[in-house]
PDB file of N, CA and C in Angstrom:
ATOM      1  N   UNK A   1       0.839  -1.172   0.000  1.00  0.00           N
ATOM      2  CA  UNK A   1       0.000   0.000   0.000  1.00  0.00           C
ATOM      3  C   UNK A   1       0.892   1.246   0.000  1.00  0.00           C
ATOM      4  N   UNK A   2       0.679   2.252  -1.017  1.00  0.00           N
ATOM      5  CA  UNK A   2       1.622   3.229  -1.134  1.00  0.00           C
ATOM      6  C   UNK A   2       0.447   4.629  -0.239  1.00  0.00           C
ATOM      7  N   UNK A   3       1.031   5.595   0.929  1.00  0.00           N
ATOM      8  CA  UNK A   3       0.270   6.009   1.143  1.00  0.00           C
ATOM      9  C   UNK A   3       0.974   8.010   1.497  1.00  0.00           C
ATOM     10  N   UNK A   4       0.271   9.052   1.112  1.00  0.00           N
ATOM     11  CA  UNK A   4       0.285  10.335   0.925  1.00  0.00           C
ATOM     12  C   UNK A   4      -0.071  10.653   2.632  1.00  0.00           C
ATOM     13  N   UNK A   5       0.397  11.075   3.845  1.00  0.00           N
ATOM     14  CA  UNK A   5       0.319  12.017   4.271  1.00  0.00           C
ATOM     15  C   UNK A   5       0.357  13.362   4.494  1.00  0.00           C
ATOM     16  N   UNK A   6      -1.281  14.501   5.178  1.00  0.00           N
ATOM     17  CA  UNK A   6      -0.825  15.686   4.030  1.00  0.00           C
ATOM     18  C   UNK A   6      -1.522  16.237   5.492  1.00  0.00           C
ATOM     19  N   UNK A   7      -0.989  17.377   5.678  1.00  0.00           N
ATOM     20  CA  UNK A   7      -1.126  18.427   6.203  1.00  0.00           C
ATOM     21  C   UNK A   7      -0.825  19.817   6.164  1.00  0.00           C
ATOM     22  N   UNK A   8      -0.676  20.627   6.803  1.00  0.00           N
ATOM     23  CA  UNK A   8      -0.988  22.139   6.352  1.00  0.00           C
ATOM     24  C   UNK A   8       0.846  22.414   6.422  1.00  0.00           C
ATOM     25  N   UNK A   9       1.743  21.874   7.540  1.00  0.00           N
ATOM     26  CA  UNK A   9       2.785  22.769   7.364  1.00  0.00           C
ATOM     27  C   UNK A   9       3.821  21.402   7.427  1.00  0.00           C
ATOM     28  N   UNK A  10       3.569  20.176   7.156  1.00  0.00           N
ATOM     29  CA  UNK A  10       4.575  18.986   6.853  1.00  0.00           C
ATOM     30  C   UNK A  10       5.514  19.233   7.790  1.00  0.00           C
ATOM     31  N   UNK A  11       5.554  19.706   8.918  1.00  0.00           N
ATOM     32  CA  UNK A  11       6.804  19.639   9.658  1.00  0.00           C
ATOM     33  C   UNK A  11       6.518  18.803  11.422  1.00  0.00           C
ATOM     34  N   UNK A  12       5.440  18.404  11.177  1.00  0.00           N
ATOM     35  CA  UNK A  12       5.279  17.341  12.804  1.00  0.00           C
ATOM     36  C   UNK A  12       4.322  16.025  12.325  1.00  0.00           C
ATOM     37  N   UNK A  13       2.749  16.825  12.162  1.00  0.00           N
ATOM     38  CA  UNK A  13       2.097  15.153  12.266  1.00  0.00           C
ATOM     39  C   UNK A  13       1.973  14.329  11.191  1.00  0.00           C
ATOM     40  N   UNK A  14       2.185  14.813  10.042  1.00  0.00           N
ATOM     41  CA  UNK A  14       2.582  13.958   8.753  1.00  0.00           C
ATOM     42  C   UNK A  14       4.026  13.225   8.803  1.00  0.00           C
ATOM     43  N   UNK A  15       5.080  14.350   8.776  1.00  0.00           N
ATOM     44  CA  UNK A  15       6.189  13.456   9.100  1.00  0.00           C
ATOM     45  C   UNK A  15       6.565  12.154   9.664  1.00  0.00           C
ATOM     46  N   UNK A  16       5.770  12.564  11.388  1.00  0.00           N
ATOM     47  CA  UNK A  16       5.683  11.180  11.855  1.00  0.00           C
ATOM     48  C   UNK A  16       4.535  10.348  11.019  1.00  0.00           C
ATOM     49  N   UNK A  17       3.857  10.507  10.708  1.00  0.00           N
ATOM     50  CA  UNK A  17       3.068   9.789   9.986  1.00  0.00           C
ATOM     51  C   UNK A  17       4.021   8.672   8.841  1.00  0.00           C
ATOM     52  N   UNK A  18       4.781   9.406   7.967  1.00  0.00           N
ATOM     53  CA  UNK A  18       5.407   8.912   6.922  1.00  0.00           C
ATOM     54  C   UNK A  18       6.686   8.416   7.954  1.00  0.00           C
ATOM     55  N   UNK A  19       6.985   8.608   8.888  1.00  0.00           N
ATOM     56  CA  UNK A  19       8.104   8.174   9.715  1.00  0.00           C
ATOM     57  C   UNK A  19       7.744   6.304  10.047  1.00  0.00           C
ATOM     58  N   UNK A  20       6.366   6.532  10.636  1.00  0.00           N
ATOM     59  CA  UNK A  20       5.975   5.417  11.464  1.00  0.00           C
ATOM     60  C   UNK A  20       5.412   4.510  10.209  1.00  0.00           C
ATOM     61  N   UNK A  21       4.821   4.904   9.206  1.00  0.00           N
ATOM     62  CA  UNK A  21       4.256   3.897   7.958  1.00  0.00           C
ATOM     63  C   UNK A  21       5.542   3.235   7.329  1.00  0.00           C
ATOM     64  N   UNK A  22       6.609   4.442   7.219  1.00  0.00           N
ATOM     65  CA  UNK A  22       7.647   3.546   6.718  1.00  0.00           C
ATOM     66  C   UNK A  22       9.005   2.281   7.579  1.00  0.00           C
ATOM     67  N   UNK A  23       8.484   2.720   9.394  1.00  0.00           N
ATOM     68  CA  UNK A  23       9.022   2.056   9.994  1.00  0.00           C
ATOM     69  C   UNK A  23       8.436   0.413   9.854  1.00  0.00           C
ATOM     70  N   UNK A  24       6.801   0.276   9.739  1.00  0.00           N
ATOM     71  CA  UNK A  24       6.348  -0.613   9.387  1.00  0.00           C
ATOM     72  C   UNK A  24       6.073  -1.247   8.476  1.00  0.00           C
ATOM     73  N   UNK A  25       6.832  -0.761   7.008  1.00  0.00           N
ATOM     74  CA  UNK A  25       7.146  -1.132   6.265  1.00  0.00           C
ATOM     75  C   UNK A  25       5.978  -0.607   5.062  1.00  0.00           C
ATOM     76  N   UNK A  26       5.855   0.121   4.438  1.00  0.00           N
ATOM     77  CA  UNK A  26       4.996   0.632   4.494  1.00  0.00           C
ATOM     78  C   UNK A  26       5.254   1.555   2.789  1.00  0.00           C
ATOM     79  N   UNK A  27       4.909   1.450   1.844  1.00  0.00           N
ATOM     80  CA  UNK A  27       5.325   2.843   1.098  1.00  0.00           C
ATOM     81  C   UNK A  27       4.688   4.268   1.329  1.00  0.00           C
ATOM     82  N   UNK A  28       5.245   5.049   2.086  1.00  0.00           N
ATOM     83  CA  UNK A  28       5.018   6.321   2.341  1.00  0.00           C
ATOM     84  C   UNK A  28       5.470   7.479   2.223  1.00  0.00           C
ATOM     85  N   UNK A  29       4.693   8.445   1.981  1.00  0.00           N
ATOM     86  CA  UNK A  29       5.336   9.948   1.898  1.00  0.00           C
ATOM     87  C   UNK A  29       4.603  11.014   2.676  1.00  0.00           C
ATOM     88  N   UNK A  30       5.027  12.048   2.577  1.00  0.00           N
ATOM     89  CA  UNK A  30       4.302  13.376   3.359  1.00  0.00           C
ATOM     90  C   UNK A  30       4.626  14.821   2.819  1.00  0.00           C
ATOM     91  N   UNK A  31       3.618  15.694   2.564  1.00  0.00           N
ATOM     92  CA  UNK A  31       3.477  16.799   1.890  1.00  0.00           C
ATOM     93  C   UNK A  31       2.477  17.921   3.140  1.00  0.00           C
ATOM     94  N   UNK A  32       2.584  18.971   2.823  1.00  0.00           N
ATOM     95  CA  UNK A  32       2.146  19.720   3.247  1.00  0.00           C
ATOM     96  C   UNK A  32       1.809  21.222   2.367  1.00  0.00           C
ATOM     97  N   UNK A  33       0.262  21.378   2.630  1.00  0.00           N
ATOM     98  CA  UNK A  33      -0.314  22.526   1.345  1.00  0.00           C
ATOM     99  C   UNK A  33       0.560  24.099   1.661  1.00  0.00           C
ATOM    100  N   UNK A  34       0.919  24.136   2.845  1.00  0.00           N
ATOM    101  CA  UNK A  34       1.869  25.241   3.057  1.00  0.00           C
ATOM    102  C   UNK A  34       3.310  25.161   3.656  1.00  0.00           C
ATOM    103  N   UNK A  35       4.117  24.241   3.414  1.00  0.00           N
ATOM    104  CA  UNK A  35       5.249  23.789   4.278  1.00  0.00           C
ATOM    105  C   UNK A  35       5.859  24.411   4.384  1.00  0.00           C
ATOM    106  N   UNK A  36       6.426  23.968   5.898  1.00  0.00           N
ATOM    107  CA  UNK A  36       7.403  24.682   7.267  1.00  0.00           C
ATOM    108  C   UNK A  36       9.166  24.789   6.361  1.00  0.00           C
ATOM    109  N   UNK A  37       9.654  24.838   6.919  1.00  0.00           N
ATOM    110  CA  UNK A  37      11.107  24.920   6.568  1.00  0.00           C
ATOM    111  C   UNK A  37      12.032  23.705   6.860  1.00  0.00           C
ATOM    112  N   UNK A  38      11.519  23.418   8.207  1.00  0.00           N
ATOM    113  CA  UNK A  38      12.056  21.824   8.260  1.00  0.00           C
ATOM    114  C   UNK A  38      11.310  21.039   9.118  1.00  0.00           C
ATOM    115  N   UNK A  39      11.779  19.892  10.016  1.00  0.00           N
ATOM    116  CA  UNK A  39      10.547  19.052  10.288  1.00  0.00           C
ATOM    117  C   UNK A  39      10.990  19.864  11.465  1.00  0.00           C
ATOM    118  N   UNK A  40      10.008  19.633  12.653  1.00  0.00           N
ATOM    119  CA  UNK A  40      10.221  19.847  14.028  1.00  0.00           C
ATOM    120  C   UNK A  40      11.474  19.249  14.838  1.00  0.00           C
ATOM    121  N   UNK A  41      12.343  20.256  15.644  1.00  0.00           N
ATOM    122  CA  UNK A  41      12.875  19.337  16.178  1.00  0.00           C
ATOM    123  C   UNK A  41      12.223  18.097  17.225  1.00  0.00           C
ATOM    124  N   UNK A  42      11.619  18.388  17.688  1.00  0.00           N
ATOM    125  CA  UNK A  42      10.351  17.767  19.250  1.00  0.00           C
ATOM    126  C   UNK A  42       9.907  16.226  18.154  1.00  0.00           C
ATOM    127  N   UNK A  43       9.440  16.404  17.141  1.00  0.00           N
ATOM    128  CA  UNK A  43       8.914  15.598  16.157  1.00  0.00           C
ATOM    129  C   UNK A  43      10.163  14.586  15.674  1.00  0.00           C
ATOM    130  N   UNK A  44      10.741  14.987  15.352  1.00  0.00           N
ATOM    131  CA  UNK A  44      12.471  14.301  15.333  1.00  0.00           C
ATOM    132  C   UNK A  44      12.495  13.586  16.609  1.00  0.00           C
ATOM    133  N   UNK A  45      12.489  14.458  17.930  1.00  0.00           N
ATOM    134  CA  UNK A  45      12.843  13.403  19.155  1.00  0.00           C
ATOM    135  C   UNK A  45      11.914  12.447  19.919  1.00  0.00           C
ATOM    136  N   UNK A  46      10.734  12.824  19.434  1.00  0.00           N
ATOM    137  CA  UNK A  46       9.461  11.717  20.245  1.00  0.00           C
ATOM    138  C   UNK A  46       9.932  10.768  19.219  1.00  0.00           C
ATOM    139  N   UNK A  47       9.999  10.778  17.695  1.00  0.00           N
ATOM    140  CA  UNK A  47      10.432   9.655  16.878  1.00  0.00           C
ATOM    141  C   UNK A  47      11.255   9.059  17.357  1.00  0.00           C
ATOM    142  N   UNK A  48      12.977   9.345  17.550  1.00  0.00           N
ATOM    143  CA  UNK A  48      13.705   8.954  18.065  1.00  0.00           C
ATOM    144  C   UNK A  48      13.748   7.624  19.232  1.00  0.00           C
ATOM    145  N   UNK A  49      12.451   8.610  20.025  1.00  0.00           N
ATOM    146  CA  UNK A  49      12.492   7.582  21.150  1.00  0.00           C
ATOM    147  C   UNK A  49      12.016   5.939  21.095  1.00  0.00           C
ATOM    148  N   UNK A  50      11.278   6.114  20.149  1.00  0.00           N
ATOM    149  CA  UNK A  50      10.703   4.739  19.580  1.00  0.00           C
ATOM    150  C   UNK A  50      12.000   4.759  18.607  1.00  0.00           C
ATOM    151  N   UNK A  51      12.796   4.849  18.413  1.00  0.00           N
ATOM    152  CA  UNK A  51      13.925   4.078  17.385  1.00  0.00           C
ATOM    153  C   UNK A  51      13.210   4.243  15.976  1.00  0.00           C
ATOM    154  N   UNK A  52      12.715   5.224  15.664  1.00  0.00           N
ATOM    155  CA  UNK A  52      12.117   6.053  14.120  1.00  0.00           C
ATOM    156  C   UNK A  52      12.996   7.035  14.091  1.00  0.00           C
ATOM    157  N   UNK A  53      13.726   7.145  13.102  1.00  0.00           N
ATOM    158  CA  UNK A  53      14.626   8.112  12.636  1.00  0.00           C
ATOM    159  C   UNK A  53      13.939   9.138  11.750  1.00  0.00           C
ATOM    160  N   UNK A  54      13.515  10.188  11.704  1.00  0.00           N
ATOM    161  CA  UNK A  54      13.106  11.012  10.478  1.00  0.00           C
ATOM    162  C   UNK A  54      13.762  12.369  10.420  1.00  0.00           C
ATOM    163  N   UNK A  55      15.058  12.156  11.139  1.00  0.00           N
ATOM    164  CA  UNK A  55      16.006  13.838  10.683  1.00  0.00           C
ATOM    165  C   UNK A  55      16.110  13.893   9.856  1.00  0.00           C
ATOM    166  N   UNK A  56      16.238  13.056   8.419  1.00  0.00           N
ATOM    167  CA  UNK A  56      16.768  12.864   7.332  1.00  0.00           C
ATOM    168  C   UNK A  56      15.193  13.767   6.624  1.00  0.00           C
ATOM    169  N   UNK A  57      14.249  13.424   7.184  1.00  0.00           N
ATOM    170  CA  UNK A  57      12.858  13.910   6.293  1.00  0.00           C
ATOM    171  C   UNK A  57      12.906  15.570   5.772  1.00  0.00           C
ATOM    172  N   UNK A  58      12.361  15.669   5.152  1.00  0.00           N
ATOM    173  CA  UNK A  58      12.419  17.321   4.955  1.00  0.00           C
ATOM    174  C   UNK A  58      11.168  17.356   4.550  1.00  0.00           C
ATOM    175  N   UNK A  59      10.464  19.047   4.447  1.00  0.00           N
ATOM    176  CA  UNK A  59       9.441  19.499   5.123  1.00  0.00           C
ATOM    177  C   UNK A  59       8.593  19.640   3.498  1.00  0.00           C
ATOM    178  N   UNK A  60       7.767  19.564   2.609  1.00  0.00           N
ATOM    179  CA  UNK A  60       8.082  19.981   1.519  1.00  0.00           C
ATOM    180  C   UNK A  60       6.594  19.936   1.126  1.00  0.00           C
ATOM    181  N   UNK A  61       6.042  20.693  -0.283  1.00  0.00           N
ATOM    182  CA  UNK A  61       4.924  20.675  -0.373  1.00  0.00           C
ATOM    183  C   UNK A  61       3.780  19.697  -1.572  1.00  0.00           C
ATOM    184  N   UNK A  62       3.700  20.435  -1.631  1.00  0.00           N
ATOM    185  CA  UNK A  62       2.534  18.991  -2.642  1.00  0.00           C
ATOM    186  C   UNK A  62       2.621  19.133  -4.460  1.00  0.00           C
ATOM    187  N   UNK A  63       3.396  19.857  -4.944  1.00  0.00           N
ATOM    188  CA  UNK A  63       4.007  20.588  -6.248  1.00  0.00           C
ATOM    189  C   UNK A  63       4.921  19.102  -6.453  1.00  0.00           C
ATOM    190  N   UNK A  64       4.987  19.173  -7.711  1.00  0.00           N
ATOM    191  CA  UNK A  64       5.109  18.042  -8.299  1.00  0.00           C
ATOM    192  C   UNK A  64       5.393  16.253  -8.104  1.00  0.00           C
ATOM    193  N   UNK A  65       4.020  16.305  -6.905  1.00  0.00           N
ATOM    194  CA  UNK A  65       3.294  15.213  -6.252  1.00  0.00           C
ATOM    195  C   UNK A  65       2.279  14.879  -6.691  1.00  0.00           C
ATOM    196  N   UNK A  66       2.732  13.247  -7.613  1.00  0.00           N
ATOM    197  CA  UNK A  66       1.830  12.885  -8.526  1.00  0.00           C
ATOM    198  C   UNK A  66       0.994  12.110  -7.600  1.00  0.00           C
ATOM    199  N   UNK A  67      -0.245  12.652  -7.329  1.00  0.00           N
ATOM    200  CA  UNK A  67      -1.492  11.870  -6.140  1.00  0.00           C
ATOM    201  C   UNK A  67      -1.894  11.053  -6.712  1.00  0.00           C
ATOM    202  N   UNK A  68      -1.911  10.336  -7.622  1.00  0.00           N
ATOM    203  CA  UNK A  68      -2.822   9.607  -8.359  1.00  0.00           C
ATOM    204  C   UNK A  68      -2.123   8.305  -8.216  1.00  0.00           C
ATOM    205  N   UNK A  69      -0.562   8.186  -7.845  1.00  0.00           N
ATOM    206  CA  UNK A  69       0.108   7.229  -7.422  1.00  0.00           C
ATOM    207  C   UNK A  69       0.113   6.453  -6.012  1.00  0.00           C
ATOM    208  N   UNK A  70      -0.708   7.432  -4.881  1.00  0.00           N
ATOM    209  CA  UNK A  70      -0.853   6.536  -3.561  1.00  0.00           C
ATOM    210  C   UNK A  70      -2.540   6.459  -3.462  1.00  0.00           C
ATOM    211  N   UNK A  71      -2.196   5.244  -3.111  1.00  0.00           N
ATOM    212  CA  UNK A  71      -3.569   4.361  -2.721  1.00  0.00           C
ATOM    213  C   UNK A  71      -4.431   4.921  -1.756  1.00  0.00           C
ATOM    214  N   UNK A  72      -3.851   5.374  -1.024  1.00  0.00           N
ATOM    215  CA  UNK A  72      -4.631   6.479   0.056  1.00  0.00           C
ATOM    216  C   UNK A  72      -3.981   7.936   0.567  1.00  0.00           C
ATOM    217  N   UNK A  73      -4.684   8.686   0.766  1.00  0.00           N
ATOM    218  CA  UNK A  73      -4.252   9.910   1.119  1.00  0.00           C
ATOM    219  C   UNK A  73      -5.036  10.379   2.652  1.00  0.00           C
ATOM    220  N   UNK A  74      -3.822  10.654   3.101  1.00  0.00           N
ATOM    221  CA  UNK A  74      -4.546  10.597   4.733  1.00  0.00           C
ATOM    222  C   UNK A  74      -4.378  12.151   5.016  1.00  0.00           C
ATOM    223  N   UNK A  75      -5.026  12.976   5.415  1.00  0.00           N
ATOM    224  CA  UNK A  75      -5.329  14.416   5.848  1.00  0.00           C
ATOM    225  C   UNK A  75      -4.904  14.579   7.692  1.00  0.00           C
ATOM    226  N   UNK A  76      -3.796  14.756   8.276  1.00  0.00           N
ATOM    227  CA  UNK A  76      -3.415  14.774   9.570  1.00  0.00           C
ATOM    228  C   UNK A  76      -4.787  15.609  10.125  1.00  0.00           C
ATOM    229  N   UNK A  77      -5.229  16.637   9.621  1.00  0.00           N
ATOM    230  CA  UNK A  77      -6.169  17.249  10.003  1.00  0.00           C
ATOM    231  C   UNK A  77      -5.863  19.178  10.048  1.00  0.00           C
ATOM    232  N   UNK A  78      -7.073  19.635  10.704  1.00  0.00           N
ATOM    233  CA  UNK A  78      -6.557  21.673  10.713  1.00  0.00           C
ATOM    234  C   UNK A  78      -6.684  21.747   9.336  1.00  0.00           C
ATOM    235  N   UNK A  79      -7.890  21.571   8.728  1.00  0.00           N
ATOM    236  CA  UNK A  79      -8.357  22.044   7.734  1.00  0.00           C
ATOM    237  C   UNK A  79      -7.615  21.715   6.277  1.00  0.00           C
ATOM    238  N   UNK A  80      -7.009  21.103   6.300  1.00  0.00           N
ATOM    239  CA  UNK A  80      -6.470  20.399   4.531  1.00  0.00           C
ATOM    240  C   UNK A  80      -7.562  20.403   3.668  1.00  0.00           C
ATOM    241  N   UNK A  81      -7.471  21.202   2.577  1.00  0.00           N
ATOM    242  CA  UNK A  81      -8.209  21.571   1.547  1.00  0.00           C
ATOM    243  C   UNK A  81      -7.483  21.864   0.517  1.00  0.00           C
ATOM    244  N   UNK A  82      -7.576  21.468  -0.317  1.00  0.00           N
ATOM    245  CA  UNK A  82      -7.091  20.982  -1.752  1.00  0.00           C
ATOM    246  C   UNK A  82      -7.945  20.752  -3.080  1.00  0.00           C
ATOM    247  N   UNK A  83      -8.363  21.709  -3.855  1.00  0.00           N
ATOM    248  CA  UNK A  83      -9.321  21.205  -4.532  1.00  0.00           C
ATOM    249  C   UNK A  83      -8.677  20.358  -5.779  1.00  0.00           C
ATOM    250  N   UNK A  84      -7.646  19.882  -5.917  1.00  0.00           N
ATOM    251  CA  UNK A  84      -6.975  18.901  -6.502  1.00  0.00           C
ATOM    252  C   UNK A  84      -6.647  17.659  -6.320  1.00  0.00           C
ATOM    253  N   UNK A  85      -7.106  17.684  -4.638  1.00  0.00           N
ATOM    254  CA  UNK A  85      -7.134  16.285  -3.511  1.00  0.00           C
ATOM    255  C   UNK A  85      -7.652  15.279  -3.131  1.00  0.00           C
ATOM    256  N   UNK A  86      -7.856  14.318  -3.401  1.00  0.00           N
ATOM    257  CA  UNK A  86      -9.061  13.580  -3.336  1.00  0.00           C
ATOM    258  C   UNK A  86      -8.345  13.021  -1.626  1.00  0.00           C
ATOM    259  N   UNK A  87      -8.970  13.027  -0.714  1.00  0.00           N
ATOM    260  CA  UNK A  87      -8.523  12.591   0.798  1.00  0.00           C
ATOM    261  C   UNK A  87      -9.747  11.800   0.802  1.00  0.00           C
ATOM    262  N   UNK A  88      -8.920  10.553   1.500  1.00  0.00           N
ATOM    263  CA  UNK A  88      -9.549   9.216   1.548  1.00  0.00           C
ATOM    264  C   UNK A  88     -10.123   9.319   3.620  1.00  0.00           C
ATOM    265  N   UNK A  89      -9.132  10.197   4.025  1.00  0.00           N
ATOM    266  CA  UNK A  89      -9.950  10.158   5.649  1.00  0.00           C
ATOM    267  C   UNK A  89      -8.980  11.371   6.427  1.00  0.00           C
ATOM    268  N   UNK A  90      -9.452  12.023   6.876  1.00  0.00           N
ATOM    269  CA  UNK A  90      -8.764  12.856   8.017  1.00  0.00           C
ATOM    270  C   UNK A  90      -9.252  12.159   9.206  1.00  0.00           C
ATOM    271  N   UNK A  91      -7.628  11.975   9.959  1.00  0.00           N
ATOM    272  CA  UNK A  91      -7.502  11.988  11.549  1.00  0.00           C
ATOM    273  C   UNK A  91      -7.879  13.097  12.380  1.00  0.00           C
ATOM    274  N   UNK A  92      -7.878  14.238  11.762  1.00  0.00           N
ATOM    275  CA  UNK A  92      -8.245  15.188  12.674  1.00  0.00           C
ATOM    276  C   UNK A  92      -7.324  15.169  13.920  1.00  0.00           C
ATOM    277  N   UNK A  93      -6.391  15.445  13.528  1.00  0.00           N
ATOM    278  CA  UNK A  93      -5.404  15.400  15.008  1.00  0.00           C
ATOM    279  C   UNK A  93      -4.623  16.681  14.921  1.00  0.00           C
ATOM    280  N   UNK A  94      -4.680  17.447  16.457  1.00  0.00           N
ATOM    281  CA  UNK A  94      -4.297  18.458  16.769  1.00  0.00           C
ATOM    282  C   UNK A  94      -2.879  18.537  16.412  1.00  0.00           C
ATOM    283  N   UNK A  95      -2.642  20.245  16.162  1.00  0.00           N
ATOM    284  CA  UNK A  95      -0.900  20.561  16.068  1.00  0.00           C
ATOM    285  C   UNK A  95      -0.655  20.401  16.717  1.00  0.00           C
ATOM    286  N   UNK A  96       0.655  19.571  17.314  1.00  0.00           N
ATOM    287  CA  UNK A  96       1.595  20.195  18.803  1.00  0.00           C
ATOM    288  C   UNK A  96       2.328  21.531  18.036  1.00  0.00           C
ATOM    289  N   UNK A  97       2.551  21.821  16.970  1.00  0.00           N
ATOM    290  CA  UNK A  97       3.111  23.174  17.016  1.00  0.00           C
ATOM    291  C   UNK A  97       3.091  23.616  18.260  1.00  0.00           C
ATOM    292  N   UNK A  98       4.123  24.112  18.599  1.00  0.00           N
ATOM    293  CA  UNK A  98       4.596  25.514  19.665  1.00  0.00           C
ATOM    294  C   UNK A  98       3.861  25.209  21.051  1.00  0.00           C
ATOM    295  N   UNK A  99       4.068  23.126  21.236  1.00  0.00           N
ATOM    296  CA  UNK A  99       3.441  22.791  22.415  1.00  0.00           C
ATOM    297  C   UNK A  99       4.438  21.901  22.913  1.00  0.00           C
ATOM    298  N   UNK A 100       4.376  21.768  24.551  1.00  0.00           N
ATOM    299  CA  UNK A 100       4.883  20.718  24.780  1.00  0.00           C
ATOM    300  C   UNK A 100       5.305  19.311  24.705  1.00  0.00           C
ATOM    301  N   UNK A 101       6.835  18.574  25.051  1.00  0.00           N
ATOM    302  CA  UNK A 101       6.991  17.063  24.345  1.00  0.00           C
ATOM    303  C   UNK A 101       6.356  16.698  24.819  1.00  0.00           C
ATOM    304  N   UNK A 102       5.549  16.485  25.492  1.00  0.00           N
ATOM    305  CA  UNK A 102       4.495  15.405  26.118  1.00  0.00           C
ATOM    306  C   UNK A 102       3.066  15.682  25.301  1.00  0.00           C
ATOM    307  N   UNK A 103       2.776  16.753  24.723  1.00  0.00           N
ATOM    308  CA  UNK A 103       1.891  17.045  23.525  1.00  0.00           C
ATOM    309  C   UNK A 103       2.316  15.798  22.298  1.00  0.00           C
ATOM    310  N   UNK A 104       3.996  16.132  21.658  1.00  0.00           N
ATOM    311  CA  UNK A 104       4.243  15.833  20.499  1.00  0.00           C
ATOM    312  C   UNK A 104       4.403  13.942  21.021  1.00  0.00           C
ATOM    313  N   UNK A 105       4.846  13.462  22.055  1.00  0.00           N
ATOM    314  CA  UNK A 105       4.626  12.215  22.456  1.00  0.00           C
ATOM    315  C   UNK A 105       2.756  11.806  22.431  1.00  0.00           C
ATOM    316  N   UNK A 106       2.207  12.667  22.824  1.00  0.00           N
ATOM    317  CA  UNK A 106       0.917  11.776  22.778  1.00  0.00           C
ATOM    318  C   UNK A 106       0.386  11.705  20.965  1.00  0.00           C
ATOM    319  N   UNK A 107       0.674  13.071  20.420  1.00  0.00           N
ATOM    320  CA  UNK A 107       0.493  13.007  18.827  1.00  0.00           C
ATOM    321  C   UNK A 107       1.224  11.752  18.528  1.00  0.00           C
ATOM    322  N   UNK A 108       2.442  11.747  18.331  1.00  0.00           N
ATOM    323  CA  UNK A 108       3.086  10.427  18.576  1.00  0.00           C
ATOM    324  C   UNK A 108       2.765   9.131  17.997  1.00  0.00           C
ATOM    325  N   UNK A 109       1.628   8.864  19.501  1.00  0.00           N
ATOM    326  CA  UNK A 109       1.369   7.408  19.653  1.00  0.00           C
ATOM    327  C   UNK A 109      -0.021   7.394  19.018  1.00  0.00           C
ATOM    328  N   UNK A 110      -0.431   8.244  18.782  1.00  0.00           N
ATOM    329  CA  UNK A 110      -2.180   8.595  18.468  1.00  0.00           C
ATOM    330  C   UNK A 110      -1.885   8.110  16.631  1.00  0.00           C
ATOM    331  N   UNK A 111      -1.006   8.934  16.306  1.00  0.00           N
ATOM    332  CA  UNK A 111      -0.507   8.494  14.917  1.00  0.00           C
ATOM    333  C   UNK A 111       0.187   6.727  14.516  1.00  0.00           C
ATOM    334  N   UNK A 112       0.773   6.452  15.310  1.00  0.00           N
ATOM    335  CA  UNK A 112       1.491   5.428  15.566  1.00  0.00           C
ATOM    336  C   UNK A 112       0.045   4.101  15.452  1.00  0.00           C
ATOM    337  N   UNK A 113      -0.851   4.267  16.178  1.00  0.00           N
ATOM    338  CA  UNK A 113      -1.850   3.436  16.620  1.00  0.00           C
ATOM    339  C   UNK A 113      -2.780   3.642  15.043  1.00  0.00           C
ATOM    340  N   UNK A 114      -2.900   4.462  14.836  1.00  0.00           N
ATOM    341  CA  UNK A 114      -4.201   4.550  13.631  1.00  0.00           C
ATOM    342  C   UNK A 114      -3.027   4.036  12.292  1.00  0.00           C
ATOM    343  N   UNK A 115      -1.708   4.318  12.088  1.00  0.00           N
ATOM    344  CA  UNK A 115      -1.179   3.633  11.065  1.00  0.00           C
ATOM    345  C   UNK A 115      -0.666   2.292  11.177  1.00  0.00           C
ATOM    346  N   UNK A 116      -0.731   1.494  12.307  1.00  0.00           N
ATOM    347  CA  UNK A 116      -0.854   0.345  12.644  1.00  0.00           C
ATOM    348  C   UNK A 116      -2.502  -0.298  12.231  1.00  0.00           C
ATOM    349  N   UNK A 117      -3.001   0.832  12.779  1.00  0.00           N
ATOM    350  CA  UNK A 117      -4.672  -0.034  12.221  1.00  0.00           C
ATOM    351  C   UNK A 117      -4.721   0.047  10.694  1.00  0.00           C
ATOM    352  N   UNK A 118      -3.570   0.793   9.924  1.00  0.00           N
ATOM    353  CA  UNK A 118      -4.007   0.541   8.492  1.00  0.00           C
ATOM    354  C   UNK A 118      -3.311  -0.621   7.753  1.00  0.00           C
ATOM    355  N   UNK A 119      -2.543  -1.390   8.664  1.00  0.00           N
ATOM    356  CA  UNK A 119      -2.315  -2.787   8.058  1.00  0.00           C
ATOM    357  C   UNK A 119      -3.337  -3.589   8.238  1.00  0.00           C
ATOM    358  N   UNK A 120      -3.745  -3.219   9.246  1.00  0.00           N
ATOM    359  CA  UNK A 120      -5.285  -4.538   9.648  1.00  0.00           C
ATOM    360  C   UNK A 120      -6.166  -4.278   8.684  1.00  0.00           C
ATOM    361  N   UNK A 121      -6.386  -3.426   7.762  1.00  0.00           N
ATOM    362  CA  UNK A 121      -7.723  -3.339   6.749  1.00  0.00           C
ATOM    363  C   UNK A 121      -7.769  -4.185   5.654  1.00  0.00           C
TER     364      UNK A 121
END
């Protein structure tokens, strides 16, 4: 299953998103309709702690991202709108932007758990 994570600034809950799909083996990517400059550091280290590496990720936007190539497109949530987008489900999951690690740890595992439930489908 090849799968598009997309959110507004690609620098926390997509990342991990494409962090944790590809830890589980997974074909994944992540875009964002207005992207940040780089990923979060906080987002980098809750990964870390589970032994997910994504320093290497960079933050980037949805311009010459052929959608028509992943099987699903997942919307982290905070309004993703795209009228070029076809989104198969938003999580609806809050920014930790400019919040505490114990914020970006519970985003985290919240992400972690729902892309685990997308092998079970």
């Amino acid at each position: 299953m090849r799968i598009l994570f997309v959110c507004v600034g690609n620098t926390c809950r997509s990342q991990m998103a494409e962090g944790w799909a590809t830890h589980l083996g997974l074909d994944a990517a992540s875009a964002g309709t207005h992207p940040g400059t780089e990923v979060a550091p906080n987002a980098v280290a809750v990964m870390a702690e589970n032994g997910i590496d994504i320093s290497g990720q960079v933050s980037s936007g949805l311009n010459g991202i052929e959608t028509g190539d992943f099987d699903r497109i997942i919307s982290m949530g905070c309004g993703v709108h795209c009228p070029t987008l076809s989104i198969d489900a938003d999580w609806a999951l809050d920014d930790p932007v400019g919040q505490s690690i114990d914020v970006y740890r519970k985003t985290r595992d919240a992400i972690g758990a729902r892309v685990r439930a997308l092998l079970n489908v």
